[in-house]
N, C-alpha and C. Protein backbone atom coordinates (compact mmCIF):
# COMPACT_ATOMS: atom_id res chain seq x y z
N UNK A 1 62.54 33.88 -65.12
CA UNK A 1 62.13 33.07 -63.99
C UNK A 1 61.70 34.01 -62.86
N UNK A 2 60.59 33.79 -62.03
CA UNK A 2 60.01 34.95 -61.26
C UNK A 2 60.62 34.48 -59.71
N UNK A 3 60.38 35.24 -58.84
CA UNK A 3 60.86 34.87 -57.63
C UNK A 3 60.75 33.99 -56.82
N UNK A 4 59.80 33.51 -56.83
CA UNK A 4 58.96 32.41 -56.14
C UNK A 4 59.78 31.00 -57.14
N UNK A 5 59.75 31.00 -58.34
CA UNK A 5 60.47 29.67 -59.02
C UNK A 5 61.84 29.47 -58.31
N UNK A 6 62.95 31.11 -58.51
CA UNK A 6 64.22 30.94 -57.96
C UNK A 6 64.27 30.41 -56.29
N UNK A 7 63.08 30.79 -55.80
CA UNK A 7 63.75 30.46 -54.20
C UNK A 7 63.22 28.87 -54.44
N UNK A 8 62.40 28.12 -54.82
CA UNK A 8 62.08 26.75 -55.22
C UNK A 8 63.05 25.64 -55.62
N UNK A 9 63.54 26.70 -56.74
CA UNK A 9 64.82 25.96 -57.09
C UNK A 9 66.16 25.85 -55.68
N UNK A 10 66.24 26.99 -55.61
CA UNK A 10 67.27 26.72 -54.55
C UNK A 10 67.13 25.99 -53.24
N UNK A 11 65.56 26.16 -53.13
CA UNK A 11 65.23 25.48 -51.57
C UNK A 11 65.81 24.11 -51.98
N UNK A 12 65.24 23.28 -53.68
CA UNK A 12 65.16 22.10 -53.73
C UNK A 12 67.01 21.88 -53.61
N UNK A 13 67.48 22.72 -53.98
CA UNK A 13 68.85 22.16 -54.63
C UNK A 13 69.74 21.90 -52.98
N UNK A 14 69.24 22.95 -51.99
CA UNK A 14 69.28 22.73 -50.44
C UNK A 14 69.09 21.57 -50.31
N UNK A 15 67.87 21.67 -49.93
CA UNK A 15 67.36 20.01 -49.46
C UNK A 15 68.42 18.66 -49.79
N UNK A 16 68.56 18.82 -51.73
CA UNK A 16 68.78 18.00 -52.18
C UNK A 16 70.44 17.77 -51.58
N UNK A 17 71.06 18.91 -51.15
CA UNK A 17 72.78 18.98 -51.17
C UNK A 17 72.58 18.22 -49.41
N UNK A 18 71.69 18.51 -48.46
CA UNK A 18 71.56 18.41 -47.18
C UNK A 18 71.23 16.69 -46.93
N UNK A 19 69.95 16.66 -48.08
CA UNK A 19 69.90 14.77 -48.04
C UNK A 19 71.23 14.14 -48.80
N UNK A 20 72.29 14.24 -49.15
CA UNK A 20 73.41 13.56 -50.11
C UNK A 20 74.48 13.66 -48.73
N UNK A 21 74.47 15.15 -47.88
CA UNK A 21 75.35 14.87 -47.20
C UNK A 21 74.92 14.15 -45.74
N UNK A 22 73.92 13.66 -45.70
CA UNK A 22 73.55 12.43 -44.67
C UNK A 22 74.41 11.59 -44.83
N UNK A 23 74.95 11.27 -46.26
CA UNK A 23 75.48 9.89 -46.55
C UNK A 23 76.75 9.69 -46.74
N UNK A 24 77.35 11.21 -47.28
CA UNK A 24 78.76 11.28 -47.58
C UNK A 24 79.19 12.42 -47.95
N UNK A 25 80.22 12.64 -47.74
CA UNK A 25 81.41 13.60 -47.52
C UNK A 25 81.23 14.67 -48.28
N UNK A 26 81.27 15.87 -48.29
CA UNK A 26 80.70 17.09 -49.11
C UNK A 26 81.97 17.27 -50.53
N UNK A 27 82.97 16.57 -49.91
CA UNK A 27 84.37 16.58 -51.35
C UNK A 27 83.86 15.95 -52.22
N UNK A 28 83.28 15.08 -51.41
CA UNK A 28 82.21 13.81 -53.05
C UNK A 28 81.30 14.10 -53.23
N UNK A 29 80.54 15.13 -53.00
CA UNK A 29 79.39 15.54 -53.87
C UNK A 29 79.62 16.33 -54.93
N UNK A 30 79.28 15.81 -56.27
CA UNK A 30 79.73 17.02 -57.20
C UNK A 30 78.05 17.76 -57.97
N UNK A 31 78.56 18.38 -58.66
CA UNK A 31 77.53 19.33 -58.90
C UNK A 31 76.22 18.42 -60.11
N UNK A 32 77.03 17.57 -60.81
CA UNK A 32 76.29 16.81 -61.43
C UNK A 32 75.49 15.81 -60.73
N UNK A 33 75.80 15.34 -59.77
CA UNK A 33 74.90 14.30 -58.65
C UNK A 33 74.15 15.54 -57.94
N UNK A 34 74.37 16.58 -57.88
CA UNK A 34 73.19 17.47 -57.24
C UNK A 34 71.93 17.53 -58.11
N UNK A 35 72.23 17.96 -59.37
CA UNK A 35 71.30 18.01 -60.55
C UNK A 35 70.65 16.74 -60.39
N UNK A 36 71.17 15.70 -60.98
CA UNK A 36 70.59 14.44 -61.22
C UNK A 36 69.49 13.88 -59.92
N UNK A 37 69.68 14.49 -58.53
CA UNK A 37 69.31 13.91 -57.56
C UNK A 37 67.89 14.69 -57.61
N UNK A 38 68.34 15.88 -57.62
CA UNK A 38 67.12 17.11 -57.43
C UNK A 38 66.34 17.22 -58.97
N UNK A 39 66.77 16.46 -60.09
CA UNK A 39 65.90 16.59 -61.00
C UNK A 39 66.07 18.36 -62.14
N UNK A 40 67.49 18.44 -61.43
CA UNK A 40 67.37 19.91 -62.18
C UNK A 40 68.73 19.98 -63.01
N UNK A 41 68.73 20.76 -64.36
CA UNK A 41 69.66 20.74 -65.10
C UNK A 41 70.65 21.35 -64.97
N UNK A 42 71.51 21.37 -65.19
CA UNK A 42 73.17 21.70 -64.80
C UNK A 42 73.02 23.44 -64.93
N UNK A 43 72.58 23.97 -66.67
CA UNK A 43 72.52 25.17 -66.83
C UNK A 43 72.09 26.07 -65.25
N UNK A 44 70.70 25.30 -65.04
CA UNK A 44 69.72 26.06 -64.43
C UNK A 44 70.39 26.40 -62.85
N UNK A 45 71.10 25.04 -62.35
CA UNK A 45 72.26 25.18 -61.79
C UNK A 45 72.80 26.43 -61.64
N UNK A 46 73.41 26.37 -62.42
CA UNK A 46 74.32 27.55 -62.19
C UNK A 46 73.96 28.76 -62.38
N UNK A 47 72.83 29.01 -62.83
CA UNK A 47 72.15 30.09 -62.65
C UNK A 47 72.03 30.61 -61.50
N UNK A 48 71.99 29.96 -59.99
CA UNK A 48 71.54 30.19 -59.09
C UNK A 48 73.16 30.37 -58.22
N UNK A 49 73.78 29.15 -58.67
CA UNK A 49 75.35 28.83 -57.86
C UNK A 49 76.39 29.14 -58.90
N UNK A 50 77.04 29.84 -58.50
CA UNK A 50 78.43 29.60 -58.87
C UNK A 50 79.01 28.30 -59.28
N UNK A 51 79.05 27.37 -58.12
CA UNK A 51 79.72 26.38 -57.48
C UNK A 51 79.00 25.81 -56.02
N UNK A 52 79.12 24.56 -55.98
CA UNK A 52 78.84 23.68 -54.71
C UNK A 52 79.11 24.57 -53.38
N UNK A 53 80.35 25.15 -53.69
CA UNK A 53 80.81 25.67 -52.40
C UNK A 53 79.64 26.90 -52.18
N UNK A 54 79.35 27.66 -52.98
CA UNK A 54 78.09 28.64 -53.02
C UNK A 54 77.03 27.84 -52.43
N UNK A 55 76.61 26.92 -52.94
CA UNK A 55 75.38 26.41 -52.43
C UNK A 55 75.33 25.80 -51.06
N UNK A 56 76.49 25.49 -50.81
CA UNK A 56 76.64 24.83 -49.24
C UNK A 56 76.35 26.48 -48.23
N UNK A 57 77.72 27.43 -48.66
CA UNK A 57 77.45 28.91 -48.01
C UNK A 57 75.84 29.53 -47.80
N UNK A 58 75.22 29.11 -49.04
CA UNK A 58 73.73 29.92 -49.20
C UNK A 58 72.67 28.21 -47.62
N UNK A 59 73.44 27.13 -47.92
CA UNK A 59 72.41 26.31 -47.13
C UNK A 59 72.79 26.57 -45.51
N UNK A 60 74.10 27.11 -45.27
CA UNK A 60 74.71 27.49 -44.44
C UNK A 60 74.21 28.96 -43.72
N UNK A 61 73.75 29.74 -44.47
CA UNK A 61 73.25 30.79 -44.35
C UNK A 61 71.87 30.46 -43.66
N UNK A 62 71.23 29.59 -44.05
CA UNK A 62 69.91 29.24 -43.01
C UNK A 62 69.76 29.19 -42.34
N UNK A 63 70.95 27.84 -42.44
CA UNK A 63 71.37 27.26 -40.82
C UNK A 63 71.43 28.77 -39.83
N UNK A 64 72.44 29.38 -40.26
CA UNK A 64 72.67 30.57 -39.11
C UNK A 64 71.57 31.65 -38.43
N UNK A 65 70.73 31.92 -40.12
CA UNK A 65 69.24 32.71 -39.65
C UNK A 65 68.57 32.04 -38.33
N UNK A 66 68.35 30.37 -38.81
CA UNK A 66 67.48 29.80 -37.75
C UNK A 66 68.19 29.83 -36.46
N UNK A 67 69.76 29.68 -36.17
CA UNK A 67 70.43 29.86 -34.89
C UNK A 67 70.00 31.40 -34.24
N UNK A 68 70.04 32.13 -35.33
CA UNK A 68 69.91 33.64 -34.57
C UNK A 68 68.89 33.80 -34.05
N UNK A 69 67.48 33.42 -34.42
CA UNK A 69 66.33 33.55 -34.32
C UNK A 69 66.19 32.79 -33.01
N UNK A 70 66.96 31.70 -32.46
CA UNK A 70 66.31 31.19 -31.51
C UNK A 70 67.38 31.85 -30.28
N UNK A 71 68.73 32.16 -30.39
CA UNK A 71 69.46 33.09 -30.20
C UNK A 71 68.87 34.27 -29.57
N UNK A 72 67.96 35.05 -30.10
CA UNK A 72 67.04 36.21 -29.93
C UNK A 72 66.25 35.59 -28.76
N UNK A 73 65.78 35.01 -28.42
CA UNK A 73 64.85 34.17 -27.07
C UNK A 73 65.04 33.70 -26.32
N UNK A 74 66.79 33.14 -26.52
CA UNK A 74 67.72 32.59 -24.99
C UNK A 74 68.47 33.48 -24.45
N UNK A 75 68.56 33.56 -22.98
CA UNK A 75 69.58 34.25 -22.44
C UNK A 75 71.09 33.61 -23.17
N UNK A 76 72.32 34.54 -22.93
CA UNK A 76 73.50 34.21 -23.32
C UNK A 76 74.03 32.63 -22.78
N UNK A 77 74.05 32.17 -21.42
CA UNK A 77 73.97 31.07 -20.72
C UNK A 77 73.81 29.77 -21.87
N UNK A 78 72.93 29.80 -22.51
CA UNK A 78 71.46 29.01 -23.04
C UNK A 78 72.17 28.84 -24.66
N UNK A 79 73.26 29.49 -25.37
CA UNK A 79 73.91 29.69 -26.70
C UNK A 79 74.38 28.87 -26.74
N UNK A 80 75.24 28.21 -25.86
CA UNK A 80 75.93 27.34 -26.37
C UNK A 80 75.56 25.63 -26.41
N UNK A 81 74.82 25.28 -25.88
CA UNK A 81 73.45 24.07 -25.62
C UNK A 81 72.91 24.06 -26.88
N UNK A 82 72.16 25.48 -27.34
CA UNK A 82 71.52 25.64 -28.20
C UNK A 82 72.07 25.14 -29.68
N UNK A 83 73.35 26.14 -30.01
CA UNK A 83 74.44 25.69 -30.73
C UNK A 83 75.07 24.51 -30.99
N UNK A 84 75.50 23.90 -30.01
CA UNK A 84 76.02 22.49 -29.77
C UNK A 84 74.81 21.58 -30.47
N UNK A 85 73.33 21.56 -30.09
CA UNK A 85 72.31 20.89 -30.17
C UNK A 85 71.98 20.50 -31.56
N UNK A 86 72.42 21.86 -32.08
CA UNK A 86 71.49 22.53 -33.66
C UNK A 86 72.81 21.60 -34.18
N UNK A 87 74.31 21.56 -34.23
CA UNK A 87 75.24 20.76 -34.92
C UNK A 87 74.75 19.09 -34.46
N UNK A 88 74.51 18.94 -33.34
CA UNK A 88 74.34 17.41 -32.94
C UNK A 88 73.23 16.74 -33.80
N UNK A 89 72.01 17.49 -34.00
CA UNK A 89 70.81 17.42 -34.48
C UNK A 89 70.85 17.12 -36.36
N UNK A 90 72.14 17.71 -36.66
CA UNK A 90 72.62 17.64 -38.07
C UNK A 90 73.88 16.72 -38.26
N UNK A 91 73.79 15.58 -36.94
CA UNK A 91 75.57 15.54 -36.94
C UNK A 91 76.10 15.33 -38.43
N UNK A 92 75.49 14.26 -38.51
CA UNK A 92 75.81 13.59 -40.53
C UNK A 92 76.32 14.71 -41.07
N UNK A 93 75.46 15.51 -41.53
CA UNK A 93 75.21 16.51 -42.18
C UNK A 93 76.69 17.45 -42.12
N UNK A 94 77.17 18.15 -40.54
CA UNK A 94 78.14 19.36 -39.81
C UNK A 94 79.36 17.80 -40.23
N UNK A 95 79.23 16.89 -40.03
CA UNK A 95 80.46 15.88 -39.74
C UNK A 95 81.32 15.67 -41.33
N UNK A 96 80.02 15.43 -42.28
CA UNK A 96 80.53 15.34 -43.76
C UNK A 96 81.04 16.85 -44.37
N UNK A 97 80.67 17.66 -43.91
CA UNK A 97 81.39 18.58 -44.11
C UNK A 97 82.85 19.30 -43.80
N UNK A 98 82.74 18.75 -42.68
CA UNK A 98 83.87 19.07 -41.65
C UNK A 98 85.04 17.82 -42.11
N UNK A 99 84.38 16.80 -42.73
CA UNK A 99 85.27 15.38 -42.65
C UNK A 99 86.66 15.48 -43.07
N UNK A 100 87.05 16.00 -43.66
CA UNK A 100 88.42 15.87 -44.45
C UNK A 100 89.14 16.98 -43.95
N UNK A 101 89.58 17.87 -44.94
CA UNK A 101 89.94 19.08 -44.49
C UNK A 101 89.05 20.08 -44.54
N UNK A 102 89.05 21.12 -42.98
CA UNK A 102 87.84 21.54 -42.81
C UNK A 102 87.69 23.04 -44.18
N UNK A 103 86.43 23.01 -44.65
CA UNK A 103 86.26 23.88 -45.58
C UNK A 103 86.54 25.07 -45.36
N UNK A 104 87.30 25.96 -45.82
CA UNK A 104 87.53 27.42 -45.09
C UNK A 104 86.02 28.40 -45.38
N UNK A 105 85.69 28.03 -46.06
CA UNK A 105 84.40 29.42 -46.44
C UNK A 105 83.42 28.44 -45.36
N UNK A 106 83.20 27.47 -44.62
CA UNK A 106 82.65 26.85 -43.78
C UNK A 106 82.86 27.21 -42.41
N UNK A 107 84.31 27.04 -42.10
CA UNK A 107 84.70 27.55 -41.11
C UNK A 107 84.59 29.32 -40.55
N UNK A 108 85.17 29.91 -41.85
CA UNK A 108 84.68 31.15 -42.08
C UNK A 108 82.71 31.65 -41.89
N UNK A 109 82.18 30.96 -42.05
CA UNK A 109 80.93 31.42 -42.05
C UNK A 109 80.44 31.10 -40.89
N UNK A 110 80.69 30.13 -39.97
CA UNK A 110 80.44 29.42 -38.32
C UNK A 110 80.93 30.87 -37.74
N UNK A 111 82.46 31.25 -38.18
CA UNK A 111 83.01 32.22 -37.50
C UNK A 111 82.45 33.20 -37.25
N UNK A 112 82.54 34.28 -38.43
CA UNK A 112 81.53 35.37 -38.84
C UNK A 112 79.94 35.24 -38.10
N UNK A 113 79.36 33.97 -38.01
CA UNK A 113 78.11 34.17 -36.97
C UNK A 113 78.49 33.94 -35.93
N UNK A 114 79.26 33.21 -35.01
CA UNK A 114 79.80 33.45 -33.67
C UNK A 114 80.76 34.87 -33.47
N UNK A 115 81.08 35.07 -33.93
CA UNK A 115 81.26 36.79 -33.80
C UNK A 115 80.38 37.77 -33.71
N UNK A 116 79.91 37.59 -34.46
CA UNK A 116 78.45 38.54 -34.39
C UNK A 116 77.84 38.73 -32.89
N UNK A 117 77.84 37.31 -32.85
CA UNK A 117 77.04 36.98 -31.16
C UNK A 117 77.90 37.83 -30.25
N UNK A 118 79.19 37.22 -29.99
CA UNK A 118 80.26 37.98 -29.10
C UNK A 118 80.70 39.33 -29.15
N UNK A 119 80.58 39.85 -30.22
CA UNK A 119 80.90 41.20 -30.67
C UNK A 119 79.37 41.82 -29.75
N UNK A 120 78.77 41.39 -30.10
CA UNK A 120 77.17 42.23 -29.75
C UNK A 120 77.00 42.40 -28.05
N UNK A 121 77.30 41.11 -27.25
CA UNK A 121 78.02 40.65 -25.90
C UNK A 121 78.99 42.00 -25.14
N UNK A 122 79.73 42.18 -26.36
CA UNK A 122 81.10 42.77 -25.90
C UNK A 122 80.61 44.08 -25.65
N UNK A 123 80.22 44.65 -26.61
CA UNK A 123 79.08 46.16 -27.03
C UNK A 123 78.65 46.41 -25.91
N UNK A 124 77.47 45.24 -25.43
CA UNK A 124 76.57 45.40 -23.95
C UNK A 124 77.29 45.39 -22.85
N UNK A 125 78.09 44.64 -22.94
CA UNK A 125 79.15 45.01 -21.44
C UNK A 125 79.61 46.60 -21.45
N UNK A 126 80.19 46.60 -22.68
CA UNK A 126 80.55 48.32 -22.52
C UNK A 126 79.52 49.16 -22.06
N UNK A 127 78.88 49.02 -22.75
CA UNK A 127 77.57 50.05 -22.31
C UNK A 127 77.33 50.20 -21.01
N UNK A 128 77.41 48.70 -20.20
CA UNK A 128 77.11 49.09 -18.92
C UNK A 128 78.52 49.35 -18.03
N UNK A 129 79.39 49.86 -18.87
CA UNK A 129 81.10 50.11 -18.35
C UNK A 129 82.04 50.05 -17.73
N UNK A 130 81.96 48.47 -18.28
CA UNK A 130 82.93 47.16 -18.42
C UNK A 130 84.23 47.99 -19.31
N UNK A 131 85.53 47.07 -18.66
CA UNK A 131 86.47 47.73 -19.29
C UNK A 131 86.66 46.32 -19.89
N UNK A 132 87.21 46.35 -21.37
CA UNK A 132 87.69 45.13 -21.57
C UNK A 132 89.44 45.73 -21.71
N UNK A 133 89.81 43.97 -21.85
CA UNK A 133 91.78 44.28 -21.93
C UNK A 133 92.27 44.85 -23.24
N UNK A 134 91.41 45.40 -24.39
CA UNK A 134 91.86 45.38 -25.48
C UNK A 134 90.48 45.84 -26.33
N UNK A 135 90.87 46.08 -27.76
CA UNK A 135 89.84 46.68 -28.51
C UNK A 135 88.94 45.88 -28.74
N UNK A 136 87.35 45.86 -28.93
CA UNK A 136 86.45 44.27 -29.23
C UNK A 136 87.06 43.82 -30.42
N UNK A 137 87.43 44.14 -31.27
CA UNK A 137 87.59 43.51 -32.44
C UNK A 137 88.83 42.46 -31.70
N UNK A 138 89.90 43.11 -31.34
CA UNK A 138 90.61 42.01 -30.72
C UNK A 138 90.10 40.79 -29.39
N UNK A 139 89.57 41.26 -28.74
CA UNK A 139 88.76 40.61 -27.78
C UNK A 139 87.99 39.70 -28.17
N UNK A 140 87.06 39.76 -29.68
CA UNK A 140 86.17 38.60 -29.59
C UNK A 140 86.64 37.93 -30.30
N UNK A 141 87.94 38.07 -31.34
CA UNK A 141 88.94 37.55 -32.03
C UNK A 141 89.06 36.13 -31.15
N UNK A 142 89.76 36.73 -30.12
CA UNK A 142 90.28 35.65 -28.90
C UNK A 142 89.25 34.73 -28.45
N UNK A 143 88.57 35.03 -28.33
CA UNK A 143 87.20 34.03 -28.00
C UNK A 143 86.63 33.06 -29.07
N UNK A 144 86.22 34.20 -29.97
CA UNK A 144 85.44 33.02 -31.07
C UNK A 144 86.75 32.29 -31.67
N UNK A 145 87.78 32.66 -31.97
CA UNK A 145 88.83 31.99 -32.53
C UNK A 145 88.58 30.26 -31.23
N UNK A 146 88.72 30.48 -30.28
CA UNK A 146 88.79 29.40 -29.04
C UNK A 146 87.27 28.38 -29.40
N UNK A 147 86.56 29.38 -29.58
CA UNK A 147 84.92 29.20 -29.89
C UNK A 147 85.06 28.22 -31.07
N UNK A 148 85.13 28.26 -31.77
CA UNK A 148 84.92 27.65 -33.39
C UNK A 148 86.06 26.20 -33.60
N UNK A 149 87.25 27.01 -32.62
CA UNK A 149 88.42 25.35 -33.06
C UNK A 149 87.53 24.40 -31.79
N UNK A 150 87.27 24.76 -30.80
CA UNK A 150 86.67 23.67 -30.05
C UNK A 150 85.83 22.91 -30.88
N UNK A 151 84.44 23.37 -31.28
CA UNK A 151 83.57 23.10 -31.70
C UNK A 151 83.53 22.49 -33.06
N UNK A 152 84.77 22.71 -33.76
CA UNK A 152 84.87 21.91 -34.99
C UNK A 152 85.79 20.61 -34.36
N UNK A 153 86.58 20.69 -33.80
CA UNK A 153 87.44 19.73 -33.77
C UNK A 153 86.25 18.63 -33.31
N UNK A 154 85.34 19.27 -31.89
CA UNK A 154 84.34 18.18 -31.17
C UNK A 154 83.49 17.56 -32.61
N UNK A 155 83.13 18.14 -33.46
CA UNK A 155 82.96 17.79 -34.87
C UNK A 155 82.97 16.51 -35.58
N UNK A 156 84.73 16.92 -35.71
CA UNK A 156 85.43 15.94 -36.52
C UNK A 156 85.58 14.79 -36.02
N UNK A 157 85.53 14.98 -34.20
CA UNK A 157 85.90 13.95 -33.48
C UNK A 157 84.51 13.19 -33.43
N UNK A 158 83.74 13.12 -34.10
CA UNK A 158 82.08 12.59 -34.41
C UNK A 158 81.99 12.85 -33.29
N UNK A 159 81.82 13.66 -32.49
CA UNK A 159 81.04 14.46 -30.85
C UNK A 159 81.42 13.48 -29.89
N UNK A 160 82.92 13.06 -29.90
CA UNK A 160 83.03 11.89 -28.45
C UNK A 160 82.73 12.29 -27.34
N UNK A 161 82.94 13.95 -27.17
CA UNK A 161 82.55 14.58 -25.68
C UNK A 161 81.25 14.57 -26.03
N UNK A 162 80.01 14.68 -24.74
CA UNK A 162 78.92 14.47 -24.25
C UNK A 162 78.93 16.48 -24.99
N UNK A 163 77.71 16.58 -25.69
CA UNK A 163 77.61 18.06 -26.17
C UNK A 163 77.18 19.06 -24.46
N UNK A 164 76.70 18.60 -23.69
CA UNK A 164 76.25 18.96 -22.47
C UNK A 164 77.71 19.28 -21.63
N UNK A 165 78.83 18.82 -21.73
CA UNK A 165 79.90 19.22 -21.03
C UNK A 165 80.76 20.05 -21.78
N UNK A 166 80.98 19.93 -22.96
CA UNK A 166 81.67 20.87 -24.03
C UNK A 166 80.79 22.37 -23.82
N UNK A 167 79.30 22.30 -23.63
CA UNK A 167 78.62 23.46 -23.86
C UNK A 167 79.17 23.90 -22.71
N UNK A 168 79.56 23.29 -21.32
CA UNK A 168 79.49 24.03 -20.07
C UNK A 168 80.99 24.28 -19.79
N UNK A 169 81.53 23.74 -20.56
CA UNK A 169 83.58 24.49 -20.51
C UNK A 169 83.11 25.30 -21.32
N UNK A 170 82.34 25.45 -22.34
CA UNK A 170 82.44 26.82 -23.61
C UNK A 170 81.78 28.04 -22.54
N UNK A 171 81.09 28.04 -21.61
CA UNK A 171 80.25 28.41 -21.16
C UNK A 171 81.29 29.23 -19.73
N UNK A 172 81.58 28.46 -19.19
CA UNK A 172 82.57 28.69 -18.04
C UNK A 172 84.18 29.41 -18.49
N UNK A 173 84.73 29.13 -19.87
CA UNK A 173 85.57 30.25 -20.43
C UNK A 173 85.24 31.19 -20.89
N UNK A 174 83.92 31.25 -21.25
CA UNK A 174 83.61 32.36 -22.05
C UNK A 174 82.69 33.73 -20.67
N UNK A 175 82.02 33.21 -19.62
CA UNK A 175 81.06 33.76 -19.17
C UNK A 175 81.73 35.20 -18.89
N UNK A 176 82.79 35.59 -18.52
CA UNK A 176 83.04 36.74 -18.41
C UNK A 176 82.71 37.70 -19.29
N UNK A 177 82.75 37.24 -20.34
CA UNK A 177 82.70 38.31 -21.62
C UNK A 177 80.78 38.23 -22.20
N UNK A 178 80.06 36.75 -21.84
CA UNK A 178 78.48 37.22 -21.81
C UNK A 178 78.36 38.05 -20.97
């Protein structure tokens, strides 16, 4: 299979995992309703995935490219609007995932890209020689850890807070360290 088929397949099997979780809960999607939906056979499947949970991580992985990319063009201020927006814009989608118990390689992967951000934050303050209270690794620990339970819980809670006031408490605890 040449390169161009494999990313086809996987775009479709994306799509296909992204339209199922419009409707329902990512625990009830199984790998055989992925196939059947997207028209592709189980083998070929797994050629590409491991497992569901792989394919959510790899559709998850997009998600984050496209955050970074727009990330790269906003001031720090402007991240968390942005962020908030990009989950609101998917709520179905971030909500069925999040619905039950939250997925750890899910949670884990939100994390790992909000770190990135803060870690990079933390770097630039130094540079211009900022003392922080502690080593960055511990420092953005403390943050994105604060970062990620907000933002999932606002989640689970199908977004009862207004995303515009959550962004501006995330914004107002965090600004010291942008």
């Amino acid at each position: 299979m040449n390169k161009n088929a494999q990313s086809e397949t996987k775009e479709i099997l994306a799509r296909t995992l992204f339209d199922l979780l419009e409707n329902k809960p990512f625990s009830k999607i199984t790998v055989n309703e992925l196939c059947e939906k997207s028209d592709i056979v189980r083998s070929t499947f797994y050629l590409h995935f491991r497992d569901k949970y792989e394919l959510l991580s790899y559709c998850l992985d997009q998600i984050a490219r496209e955050l970074e990319t727009l990330m790269e063009k906003h001031a720090p201020k402007d991240f968390f609007m942005i962020l908030l927006s990009n989950c609101e814009g998917k709520e179905k989608i971030f909500y069925n995932i999040f619905e039950a118990d939250a997925n750890e390689e899910l949670v884990e992967m939100f994390y790992q890209f909000i770190s990135r951000y803060v870690t990079q934050c933390l770097e630039e303050k130094m540079a211009r020689g900022a003392l922080l209270p502690g080593p960055i690794e511990c420092v953005a620990s403390f943050y994105v850890s604060g970062f990620v339970g907000m933002t999932s819980r606002w989640i689970r809670s199908n977004y009862r807070i207004p995303k515009e006031v959550l962004a501006s408490c995330q914004y107002k605890l965090m600004k010291d360290i942008l």
